[in-house]
C-alpha atoms as a PDB file:
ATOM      1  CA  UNK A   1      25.190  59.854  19.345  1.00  0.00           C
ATOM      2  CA  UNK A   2      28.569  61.067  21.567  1.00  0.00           C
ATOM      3  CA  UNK A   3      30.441  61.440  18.398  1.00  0.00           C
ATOM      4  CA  UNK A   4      27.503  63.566  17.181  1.00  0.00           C
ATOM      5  CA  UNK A   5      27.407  65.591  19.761  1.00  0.00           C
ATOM      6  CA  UNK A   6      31.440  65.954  20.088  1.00  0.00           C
ATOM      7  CA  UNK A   7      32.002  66.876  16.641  1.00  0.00           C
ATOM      8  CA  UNK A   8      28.940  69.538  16.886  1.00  0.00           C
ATOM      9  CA  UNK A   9      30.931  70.884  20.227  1.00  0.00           C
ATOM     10  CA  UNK A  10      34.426  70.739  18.377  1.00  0.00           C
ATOM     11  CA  UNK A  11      32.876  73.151  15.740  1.00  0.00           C
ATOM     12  CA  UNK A  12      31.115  75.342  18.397  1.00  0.00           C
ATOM     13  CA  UNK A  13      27.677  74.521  17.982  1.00  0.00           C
ATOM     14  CA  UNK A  14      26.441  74.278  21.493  1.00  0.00           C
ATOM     15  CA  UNK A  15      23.117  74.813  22.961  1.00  0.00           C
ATOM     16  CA  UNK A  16      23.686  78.166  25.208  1.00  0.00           C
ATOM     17  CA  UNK A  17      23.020  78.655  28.569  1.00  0.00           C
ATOM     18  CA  UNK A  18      22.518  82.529  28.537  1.00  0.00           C
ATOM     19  CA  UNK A  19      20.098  84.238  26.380  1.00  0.00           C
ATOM     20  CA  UNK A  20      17.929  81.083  25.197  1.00  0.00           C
ATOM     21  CA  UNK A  21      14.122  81.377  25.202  1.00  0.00           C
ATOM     22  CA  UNK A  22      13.125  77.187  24.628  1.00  0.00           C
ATOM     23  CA  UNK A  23      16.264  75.740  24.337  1.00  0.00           C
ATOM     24  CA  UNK A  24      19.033  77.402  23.318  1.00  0.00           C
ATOM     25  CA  UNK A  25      19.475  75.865  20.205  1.00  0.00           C
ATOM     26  CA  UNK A  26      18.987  79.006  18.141  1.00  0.00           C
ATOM     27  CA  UNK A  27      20.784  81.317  20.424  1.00  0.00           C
ATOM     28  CA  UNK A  28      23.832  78.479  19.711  1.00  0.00           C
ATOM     29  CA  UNK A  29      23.649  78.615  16.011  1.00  0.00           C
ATOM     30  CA  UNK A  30      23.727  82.793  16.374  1.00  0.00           C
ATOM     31  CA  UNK A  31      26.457  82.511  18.422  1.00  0.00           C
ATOM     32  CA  UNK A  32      28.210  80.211  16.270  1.00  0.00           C
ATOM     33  CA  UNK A  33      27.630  81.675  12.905  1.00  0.00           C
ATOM     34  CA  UNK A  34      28.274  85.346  14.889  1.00  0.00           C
ATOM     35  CA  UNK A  35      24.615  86.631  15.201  1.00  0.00           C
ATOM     36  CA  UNK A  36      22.462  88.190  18.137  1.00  0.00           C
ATOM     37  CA  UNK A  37      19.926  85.327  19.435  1.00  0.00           C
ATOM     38  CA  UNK A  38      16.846  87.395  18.260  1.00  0.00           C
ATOM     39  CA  UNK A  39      18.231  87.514  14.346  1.00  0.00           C
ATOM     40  CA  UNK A  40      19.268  83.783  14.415  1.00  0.00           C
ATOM     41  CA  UNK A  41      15.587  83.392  15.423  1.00  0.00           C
ATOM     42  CA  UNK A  42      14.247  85.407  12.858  1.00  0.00           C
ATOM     43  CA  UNK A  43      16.533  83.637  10.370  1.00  0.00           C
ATOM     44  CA  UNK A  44      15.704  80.117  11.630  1.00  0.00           C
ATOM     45  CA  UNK A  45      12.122  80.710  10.929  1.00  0.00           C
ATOM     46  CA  UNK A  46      12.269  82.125   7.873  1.00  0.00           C
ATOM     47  CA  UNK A  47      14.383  79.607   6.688  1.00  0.00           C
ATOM     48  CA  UNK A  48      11.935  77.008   8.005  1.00  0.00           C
ATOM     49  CA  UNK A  49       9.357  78.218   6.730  1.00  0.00           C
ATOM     50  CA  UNK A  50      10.317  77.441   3.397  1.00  0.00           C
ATOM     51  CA  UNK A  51       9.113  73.693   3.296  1.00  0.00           C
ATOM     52  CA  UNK A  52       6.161  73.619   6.033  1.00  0.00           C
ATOM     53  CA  UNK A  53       6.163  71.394   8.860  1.00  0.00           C
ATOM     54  CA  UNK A  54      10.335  71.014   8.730  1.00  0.00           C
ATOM     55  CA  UNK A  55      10.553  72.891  11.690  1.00  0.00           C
ATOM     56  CA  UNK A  56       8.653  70.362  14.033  1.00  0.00           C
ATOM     57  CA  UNK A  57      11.022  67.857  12.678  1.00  0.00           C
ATOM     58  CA  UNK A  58      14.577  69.751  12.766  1.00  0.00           C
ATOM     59  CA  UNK A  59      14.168  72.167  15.795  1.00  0.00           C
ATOM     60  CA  UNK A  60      13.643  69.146  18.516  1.00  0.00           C
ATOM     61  CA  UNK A  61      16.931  66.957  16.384  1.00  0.00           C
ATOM     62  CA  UNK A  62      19.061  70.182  17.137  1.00  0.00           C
ATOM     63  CA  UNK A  63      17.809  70.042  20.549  1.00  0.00           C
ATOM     64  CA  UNK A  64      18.782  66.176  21.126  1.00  0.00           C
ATOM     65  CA  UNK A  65      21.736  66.863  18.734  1.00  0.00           C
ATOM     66  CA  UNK A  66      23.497  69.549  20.317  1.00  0.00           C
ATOM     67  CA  UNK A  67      24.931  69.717  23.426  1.00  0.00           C
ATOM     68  CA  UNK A  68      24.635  72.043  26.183  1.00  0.00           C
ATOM     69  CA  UNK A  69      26.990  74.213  26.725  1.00  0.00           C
ATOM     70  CA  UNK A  70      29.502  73.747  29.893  1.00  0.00           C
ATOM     71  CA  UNK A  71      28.688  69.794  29.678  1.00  0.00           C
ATOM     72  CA  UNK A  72      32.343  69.148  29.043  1.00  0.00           C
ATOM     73  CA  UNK A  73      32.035  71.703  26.343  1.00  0.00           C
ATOM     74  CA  UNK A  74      33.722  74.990  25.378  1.00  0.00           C
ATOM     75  CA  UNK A  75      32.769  78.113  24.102  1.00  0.00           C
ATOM     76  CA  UNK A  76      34.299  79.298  20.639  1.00  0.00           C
ATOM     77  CA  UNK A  77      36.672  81.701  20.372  1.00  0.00           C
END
């Protein structure tokens, strides 16, 4: 799971420690991908919401997943 979670922090996607509501995992992928927290929210869900009940499975595997930000992490340029 450390080479998971090194290769997600080698391509930026870290959980944030500013700006996150649950656990920062969207306002990670919006930072990554270059989007405000609120519309990588928005985006998220509507994405998710595509095949029901996917979001109960992949929201708490980002959270494992991905690691927090500052944990021997750093932030993208």
């Amino acid at each position: 799971m450390d080479d998971i979670r090194a290769t997600f922090a080698r391509n930026g996607l870290v959980r944030t420690s500013d700006q996150r509501v649950i656990a920062g995992v969207c306002s990670g992928l919006g930072r990554r991908y270059g989007l405000r927290p609120w519309t990588a929210r928005l985006l998220f869900l509507l994405v998710l919401l595509v095949v029901p009940g996917s979001q109960l499975l992949v929201y708490p595997v980002l959270w494992i997943l991905m690691p927090q930000e500052g944990a021997g992490t750093t932030r993208p340029a």
